[in-house]
C-alpha atoms as a PDB file:
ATOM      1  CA  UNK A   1       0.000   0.000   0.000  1.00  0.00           C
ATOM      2  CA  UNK A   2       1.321   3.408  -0.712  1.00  0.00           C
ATOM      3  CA  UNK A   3       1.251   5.890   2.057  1.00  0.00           C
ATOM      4  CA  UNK A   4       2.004  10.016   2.425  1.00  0.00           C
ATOM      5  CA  UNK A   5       3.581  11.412   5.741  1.00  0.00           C
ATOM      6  CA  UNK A   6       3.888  14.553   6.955  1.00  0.00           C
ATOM      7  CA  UNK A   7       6.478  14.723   9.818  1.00  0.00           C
ATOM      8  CA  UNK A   8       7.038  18.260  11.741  1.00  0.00           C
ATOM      9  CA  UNK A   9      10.327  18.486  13.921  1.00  0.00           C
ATOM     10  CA  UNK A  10      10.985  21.288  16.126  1.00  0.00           C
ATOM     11  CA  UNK A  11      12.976  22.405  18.900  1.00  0.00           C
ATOM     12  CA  UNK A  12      11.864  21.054  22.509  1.00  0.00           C
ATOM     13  CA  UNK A  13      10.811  23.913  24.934  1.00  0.00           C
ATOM     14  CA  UNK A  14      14.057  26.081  26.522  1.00  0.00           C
ATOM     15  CA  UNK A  15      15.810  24.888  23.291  1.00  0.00           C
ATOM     16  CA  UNK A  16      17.570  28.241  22.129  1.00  0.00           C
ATOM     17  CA  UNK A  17      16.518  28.883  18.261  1.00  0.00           C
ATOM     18  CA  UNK A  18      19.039  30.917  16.476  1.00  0.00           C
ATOM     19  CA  UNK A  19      17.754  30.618  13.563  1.00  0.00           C
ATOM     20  CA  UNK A  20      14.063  31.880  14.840  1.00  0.00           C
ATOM     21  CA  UNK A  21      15.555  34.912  16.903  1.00  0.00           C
ATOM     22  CA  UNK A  22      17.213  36.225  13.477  1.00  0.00           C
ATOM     23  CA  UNK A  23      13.816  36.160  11.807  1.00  0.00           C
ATOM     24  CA  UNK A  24      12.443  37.895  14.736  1.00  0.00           C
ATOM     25  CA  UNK A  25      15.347  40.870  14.438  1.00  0.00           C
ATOM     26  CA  UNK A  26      14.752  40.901  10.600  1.00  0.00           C
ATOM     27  CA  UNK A  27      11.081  41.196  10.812  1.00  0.00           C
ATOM     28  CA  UNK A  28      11.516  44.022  13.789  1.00  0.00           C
ATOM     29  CA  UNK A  29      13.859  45.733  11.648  1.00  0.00           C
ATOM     30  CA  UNK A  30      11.122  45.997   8.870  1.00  0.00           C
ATOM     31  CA  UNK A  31       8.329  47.169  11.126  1.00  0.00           C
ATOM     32  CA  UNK A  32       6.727  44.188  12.886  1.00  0.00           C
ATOM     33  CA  UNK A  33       6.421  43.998  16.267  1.00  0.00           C
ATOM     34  CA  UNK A  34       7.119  40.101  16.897  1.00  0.00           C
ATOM     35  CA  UNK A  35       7.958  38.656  20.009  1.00  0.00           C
ATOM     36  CA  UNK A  36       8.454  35.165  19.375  1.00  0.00           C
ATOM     37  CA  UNK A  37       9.573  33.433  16.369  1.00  0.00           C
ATOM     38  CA  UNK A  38      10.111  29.344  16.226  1.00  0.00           C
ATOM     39  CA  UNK A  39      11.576  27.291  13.338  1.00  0.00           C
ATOM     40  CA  UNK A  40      10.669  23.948  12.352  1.00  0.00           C
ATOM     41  CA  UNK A  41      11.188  21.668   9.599  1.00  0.00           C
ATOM     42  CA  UNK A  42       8.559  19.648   7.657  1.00  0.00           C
ATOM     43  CA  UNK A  43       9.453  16.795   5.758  1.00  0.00           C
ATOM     44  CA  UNK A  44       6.774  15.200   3.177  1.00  0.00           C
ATOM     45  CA  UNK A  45       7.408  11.674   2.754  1.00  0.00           C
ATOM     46  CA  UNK A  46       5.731   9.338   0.200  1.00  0.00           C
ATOM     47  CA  UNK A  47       6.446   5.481   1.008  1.00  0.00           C
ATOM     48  CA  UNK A  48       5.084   1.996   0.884  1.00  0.00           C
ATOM     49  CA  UNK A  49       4.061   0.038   4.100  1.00  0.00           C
ATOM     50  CA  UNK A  50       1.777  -3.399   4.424  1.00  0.00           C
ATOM     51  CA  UNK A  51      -0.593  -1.252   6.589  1.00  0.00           C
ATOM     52  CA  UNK A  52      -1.340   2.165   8.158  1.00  0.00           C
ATOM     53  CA  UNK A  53      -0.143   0.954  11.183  1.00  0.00           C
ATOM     54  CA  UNK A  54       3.746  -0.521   9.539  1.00  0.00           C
ATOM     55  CA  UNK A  55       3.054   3.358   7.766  1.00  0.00           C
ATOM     56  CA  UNK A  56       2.946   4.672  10.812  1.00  0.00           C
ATOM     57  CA  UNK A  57       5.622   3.147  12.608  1.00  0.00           C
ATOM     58  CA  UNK A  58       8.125   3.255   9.775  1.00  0.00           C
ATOM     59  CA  UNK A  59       7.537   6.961  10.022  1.00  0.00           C
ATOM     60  CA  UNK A  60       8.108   7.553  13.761  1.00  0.00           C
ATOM     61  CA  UNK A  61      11.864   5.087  13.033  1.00  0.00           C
ATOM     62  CA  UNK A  62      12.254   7.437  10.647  1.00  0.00           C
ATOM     63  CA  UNK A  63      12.398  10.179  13.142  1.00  0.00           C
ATOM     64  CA  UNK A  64      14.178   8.809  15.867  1.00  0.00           C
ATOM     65  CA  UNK A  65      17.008   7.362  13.431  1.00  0.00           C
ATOM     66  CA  UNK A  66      17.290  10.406  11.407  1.00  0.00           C
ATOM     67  CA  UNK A  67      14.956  13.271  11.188  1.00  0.00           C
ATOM     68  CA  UNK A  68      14.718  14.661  15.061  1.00  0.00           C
ATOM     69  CA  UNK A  69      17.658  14.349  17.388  1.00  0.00           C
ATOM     70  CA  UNK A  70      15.535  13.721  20.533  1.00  0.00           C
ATOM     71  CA  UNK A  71      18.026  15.468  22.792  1.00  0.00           C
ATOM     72  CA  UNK A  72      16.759  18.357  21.600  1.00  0.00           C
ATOM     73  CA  UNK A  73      13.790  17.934  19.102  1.00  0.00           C
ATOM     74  CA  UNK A  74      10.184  16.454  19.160  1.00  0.00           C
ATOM     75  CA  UNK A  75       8.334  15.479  16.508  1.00  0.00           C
ATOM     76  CA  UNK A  76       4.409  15.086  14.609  1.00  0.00           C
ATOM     77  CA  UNK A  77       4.122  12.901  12.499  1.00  0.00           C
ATOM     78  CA  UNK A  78       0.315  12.457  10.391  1.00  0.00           C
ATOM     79  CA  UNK A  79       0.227   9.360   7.510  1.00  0.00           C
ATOM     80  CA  UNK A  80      -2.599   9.068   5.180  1.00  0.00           C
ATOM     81  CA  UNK A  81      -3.471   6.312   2.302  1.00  0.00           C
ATOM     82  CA  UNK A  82      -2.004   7.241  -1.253  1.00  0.00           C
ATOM     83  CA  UNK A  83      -4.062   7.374  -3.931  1.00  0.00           C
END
């Protein structure tokens, strides 16, 4: 069966985001008033698995062997049926 996964990794909470506080001094440089800024990355995977439930557990291996490091990242993961 063919499968589509959406995984979302981001930085745990206390996790300093460099990347997120330069967005948040570019956008106050151009005039918006942000507080808070947090990156994440979204990978879109499309796979083959026996069942929604091998999907679903291929996916989260795929995140703990390569996608998040969980020191310091968590991850959401959402797998849907292919057409």
């Amino acid at each position: 069966m063919k499968f589509k996964a959406r995984a979302e990794v981001k930085l745990k909470p206390g996790f300093f985001d460099p990347e997120g506080e330069a967005t948040k001094g570019a956008l106050n440089d151009l005039g918006y008033r942000v507080h808070i800024v947090r990156v994440s990355k979204v990978y879109y995977i499309d796979f083959e698995a026996p069942s929604l439930d091998d999907a679903k557990r291929l996916v989260d291996e795929m995140c703990r062997r390569l996608l998040a490091n969980p020191t310091k990242d968590v991850y959401e993961v959402e797998v849907q049926p292919s057409d």
